[in-house]
C-alpha atoms as a PDB file:
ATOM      1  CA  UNK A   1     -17.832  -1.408 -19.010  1.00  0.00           C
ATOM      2  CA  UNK A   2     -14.998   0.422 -17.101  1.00  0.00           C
ATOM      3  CA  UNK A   3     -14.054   3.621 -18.504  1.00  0.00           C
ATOM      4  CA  UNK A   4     -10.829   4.398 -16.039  1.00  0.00           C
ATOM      5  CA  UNK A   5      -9.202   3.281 -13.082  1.00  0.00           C
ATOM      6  CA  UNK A   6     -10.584   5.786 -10.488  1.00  0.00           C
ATOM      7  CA  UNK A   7      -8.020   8.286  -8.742  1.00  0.00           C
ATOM      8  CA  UNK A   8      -8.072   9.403  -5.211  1.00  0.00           C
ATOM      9  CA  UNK A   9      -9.875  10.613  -3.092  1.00  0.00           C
ATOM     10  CA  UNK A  10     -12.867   8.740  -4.356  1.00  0.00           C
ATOM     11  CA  UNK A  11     -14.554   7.535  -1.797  1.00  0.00           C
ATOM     12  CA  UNK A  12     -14.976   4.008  -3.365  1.00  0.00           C
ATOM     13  CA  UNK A  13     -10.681   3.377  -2.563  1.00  0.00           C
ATOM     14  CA  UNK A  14     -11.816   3.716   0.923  1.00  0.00           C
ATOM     15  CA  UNK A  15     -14.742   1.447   0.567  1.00  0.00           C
ATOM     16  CA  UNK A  16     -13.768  -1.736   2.975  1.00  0.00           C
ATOM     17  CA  UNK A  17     -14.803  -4.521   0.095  1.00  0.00           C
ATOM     18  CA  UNK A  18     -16.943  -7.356   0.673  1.00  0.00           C
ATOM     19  CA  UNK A  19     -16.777 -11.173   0.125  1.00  0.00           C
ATOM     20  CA  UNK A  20     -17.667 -12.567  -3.304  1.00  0.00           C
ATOM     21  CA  UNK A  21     -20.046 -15.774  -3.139  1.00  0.00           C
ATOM     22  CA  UNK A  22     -20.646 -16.023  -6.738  1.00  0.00           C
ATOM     23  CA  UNK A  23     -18.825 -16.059 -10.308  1.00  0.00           C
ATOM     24  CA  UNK A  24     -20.534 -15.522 -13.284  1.00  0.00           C
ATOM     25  CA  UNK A  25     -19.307 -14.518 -17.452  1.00  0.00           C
ATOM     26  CA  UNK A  26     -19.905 -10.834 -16.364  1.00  0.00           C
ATOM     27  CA  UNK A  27     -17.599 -10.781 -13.543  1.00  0.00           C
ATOM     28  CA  UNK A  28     -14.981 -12.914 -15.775  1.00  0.00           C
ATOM     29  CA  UNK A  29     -15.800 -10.148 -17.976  1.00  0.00           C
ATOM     30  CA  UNK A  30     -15.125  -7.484 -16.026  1.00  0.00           C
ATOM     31  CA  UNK A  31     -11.899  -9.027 -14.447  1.00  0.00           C
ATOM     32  CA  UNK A  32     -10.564  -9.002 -18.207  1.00  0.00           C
ATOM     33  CA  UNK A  33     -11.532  -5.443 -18.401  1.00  0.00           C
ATOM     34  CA  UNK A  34      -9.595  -5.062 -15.291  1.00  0.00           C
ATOM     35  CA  UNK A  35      -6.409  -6.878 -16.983  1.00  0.00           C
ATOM     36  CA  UNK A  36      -6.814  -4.045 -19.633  1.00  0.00           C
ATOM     37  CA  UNK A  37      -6.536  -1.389 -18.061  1.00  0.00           C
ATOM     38  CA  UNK A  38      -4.237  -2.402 -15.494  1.00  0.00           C
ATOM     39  CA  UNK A  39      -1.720  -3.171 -18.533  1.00  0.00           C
ATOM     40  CA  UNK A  40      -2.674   0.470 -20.267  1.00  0.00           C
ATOM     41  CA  UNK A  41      -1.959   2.589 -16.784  1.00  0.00           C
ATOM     42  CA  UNK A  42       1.676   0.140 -16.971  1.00  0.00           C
ATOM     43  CA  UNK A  43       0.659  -1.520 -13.804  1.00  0.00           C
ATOM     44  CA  UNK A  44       1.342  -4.398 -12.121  1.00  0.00           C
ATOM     45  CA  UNK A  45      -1.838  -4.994  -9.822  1.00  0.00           C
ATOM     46  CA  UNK A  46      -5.274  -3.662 -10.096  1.00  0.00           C
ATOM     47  CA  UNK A  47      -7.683  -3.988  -7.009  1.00  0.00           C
ATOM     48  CA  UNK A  48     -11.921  -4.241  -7.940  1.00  0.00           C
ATOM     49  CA  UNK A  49     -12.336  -0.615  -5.686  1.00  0.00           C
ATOM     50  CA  UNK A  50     -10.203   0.712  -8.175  1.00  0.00           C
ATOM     51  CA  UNK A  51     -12.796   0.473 -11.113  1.00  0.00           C
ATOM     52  CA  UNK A  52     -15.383   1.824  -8.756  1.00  0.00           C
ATOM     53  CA  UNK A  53     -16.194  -1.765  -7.931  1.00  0.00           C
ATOM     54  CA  UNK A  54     -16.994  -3.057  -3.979  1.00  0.00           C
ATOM     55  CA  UNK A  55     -16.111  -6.511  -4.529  1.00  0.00           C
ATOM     56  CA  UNK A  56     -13.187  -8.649  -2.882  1.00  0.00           C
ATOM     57  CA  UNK A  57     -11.133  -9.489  -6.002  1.00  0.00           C
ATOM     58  CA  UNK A  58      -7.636  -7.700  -7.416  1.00  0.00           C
ATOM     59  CA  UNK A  59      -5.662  -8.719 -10.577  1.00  0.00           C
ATOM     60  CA  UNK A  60      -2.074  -9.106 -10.941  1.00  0.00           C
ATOM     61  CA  UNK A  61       0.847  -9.596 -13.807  1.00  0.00           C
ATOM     62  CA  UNK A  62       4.335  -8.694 -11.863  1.00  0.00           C
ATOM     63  CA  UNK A  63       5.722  -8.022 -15.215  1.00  0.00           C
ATOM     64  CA  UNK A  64       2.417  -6.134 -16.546  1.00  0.00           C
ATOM     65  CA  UNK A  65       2.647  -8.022 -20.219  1.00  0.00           C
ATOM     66  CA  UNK A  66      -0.319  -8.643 -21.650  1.00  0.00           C
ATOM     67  CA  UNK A  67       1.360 -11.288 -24.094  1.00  0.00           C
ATOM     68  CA  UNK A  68       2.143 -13.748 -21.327  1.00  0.00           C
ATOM     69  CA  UNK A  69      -1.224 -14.115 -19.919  1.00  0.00           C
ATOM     70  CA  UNK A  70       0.513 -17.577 -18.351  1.00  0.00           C
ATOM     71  CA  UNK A  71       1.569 -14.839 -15.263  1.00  0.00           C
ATOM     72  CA  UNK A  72      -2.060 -13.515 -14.952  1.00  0.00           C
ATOM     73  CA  UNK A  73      -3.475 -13.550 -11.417  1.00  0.00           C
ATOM     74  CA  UNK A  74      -6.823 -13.319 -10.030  1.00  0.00           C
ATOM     75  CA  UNK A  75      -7.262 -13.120  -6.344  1.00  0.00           C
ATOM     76  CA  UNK A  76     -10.630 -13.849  -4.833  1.00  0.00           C
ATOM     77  CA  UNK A  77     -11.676 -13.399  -1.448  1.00  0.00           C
ATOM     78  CA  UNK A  78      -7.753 -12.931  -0.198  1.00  0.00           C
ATOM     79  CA  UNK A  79      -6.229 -13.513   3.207  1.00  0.00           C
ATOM     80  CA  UNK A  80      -3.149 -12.566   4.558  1.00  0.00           C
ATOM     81  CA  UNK A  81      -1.138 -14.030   7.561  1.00  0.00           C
ATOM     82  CA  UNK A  82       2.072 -14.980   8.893  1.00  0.00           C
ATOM     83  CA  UNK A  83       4.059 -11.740   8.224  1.00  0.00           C
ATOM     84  CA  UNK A  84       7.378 -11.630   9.070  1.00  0.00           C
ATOM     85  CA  UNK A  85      10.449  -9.510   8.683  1.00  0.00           C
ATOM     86  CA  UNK A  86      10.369  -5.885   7.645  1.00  0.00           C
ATOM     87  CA  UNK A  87      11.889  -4.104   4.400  1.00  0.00           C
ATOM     88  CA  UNK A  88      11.345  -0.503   3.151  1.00  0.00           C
ATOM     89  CA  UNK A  89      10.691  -0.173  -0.699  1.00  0.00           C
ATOM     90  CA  UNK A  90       9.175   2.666  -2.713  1.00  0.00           C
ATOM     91  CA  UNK A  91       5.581   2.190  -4.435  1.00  0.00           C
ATOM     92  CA  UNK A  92       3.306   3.722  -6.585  1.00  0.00           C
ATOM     93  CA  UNK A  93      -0.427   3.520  -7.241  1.00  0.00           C
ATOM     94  CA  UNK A  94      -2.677   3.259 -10.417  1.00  0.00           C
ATOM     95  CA  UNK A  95      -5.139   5.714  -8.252  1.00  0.00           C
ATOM     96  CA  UNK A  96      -2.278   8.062  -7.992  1.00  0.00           C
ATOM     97  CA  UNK A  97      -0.429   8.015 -11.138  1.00  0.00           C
ATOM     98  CA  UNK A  98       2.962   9.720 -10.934  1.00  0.00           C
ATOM     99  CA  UNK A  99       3.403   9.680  -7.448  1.00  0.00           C
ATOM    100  CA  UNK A 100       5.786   7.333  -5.517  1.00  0.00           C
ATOM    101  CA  UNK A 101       6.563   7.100  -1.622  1.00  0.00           C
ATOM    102  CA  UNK A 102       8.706   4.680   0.346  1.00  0.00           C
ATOM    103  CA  UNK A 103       6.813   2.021   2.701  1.00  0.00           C
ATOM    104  CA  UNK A 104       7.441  -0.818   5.287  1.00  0.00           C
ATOM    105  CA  UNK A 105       5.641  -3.740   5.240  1.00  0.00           C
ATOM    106  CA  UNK A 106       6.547  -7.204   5.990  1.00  0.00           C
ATOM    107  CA  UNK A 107       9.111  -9.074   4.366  1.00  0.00           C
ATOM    108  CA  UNK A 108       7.214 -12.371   3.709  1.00  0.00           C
ATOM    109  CA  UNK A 109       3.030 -13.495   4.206  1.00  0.00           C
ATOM    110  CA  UNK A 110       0.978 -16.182   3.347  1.00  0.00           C
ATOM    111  CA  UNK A 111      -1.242 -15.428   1.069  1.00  0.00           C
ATOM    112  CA  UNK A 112      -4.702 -17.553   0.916  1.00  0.00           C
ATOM    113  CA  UNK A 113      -7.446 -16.855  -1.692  1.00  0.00           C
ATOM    114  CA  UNK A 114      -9.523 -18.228  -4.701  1.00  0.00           C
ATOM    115  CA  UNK A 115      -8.871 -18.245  -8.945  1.00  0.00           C
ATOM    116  CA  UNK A 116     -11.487 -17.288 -11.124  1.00  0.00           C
ATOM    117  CA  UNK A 117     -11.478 -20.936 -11.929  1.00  0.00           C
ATOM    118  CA  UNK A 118     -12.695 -21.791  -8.120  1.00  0.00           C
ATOM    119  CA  UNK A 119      -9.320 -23.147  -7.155  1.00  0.00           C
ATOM    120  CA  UNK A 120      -7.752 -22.133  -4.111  1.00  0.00           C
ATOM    121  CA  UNK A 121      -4.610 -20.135  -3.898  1.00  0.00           C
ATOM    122  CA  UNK A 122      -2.139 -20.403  -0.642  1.00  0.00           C
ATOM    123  CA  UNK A 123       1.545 -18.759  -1.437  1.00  0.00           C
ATOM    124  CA  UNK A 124       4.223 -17.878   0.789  1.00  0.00           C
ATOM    125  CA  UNK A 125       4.685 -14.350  -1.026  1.00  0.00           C
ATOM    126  CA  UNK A 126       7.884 -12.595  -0.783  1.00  0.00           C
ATOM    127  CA  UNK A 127       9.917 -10.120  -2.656  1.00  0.00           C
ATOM    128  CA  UNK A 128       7.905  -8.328  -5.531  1.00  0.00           C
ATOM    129  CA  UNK A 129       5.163 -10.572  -5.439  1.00  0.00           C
ATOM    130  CA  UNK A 130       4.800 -10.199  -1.382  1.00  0.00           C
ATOM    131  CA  UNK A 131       4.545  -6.218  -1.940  1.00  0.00           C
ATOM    132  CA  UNK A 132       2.228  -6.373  -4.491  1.00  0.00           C
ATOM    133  CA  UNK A 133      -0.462  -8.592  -2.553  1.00  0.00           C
ATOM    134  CA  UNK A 134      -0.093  -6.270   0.715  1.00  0.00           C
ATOM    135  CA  UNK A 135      -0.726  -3.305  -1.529  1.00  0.00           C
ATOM    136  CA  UNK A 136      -3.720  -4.661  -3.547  1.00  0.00           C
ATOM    137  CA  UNK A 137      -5.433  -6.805  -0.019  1.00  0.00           C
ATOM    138  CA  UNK A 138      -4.840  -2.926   1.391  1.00  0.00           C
ATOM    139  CA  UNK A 139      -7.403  -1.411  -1.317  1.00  0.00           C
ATOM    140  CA  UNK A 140      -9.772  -3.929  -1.126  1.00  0.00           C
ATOM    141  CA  UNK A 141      -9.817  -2.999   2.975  1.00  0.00           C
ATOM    142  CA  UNK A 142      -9.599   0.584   2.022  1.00  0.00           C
ATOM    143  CA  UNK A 143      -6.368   1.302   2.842  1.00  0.00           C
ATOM    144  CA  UNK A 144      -3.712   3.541   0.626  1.00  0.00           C
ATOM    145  CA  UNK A 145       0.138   3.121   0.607  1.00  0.00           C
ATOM    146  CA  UNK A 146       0.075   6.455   1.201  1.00  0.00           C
ATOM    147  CA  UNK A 147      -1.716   5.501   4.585  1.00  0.00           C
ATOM    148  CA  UNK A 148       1.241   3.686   5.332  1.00  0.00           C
ATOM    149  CA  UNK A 149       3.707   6.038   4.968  1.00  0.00           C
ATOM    150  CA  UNK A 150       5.832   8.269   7.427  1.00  0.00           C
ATOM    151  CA  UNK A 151       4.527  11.687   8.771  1.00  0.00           C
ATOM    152  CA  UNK A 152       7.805  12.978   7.157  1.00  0.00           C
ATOM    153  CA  UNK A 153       7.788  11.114   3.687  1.00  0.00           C
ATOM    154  CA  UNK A 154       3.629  12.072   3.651  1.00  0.00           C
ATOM    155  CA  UNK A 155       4.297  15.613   4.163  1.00  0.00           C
ATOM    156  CA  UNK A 156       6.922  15.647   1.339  1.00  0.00           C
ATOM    157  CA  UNK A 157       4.393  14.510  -1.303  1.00  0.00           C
ATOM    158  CA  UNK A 158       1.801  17.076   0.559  1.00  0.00           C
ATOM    159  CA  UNK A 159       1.604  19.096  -2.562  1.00  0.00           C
ATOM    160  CA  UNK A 160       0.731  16.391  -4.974  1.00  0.00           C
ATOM    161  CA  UNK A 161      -1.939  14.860  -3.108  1.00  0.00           C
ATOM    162  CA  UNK A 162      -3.294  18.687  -2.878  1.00  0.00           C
ATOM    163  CA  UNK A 163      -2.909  18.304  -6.695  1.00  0.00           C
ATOM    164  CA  UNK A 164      -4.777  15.457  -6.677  1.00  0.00           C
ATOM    165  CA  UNK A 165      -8.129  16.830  -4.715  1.00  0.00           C
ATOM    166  CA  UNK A 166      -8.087  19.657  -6.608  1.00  0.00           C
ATOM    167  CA  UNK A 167      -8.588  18.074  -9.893  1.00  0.00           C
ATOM    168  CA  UNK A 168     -10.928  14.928  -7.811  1.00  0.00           C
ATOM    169  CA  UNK A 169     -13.528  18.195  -6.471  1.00  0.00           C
ATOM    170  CA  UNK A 170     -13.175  20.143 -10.030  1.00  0.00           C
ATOM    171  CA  UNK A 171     -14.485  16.661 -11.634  1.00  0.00           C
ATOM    172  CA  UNK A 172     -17.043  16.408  -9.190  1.00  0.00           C
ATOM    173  CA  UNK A 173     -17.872  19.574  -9.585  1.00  0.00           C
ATOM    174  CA  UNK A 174     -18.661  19.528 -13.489  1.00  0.00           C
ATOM    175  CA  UNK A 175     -20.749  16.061 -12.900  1.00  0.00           C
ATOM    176  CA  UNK A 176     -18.236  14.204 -14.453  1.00  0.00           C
ATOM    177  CA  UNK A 177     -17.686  12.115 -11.032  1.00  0.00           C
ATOM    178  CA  UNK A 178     -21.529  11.023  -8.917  1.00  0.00           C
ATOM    179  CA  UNK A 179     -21.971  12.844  -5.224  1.00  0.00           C
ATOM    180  CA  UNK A 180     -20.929  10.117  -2.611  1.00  0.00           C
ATOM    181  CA  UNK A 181     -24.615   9.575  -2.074  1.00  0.00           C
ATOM    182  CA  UNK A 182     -24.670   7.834  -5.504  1.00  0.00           C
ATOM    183  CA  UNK A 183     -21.469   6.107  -5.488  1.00  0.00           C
ATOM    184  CA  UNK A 184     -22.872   4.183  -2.242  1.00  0.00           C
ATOM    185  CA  UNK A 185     -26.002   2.867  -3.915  1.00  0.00           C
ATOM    186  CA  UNK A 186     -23.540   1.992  -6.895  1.00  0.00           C
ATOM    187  CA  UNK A 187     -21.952   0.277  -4.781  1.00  0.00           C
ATOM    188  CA  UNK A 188     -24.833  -1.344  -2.570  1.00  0.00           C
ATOM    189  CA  UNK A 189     -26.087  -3.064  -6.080  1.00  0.00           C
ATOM    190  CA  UNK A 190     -22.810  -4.671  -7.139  1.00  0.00           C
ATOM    191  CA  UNK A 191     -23.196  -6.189  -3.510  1.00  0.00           C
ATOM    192  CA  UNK A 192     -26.591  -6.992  -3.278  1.00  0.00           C
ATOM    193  CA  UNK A 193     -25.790  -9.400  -7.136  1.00  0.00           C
ATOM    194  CA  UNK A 194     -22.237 -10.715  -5.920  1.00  0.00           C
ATOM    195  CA  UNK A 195     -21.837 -11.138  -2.146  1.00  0.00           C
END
């Protein structure tokens, strides 16, 4: 169903995404789609606005094997509270392959969302694992790491994201990517079946 893991600046990564209320074999499909390309781009987390989808879900394997499925994670509807501390790591992004920036976020947060299974999910996330969630819960509320970067370390990687809009327009351009009029009533029907 998915054909690639969008890149920015489409405007579905700044799409704030919307509850789920319902599970059904396509959206288990589509999570496992999601799985599969996450492990082809080498990733480690893959939010739904990613795949040009509006839904509140994202997909993680910290150490992005697709032989141990035993480490895949689907989060549903996730919440994040209780930060605390502060560290400063560099990260990347599937929706801007290649490019890397450092970024402060908190140290530690609870984590509270649903599996695919129904069950509910409530982690004290630190580390690796407390990175990843900020970063993914970010997309799905239309936020980029980049967003979260320093006015200095942004205007270093000016260039690239230049780069990056340049071949996003030139796509657009040819009809290989829908006007944002489209894209919203794309998005507007995976709603209207899902939340």
């Amino acid at each position: 169903m998915f054909v690639q893991i969008i890149a920015w600046p489409h405007s579905t990564l700044r799409h704030q995404s919307k509850p789920i209320r319902r599970v059904d074999a396509e959206l288990k499909q589509m999570v496992r789609e999601m799985f599969d390309l996450m492990y082809a781009a080498k990733g480690i987390g893959l939010a739904a606005n990613q795949v040009n989808l509006p839904l509140r879900l994202f997909v993680m394997n910290l150490e992005s094997d697709p032989a141990k499925k035993e480490l895949e994670q689907v989060f549903i509807n996730p919440v994040i509270s209780g930060p605390k501390g502060s560290a400063e790591a560099e990260e990347g992004c599937l929706s801007l392959p290649g490019l890397y920036g450092p970024v402060v976020r908190p140290k530690q947060v609870r984590i509270t969302a649903y599996g695919l299974d129904g069950r509910e999910i409530d982690m004290i996330a630190t580390e690796l694992l407390g990175r990843c969630v900020q970063h993914e819960v970010d997309h799905l509320d239309g936020m980029m790491f980049i967003d979260r970067m320093s006015a200095g370390a942004k205007a270093d990687i000016a260039d690239e994201l230049y780069d990056f809009e340049t071949v996003f327009n030139s796509q657009r351009s040819t009809g290989g990517i829908p006007n944002d009029t489209v894209l919203a009533e794309e998005r507007k029907k995976w709603e209207l079946k899902y939340c």
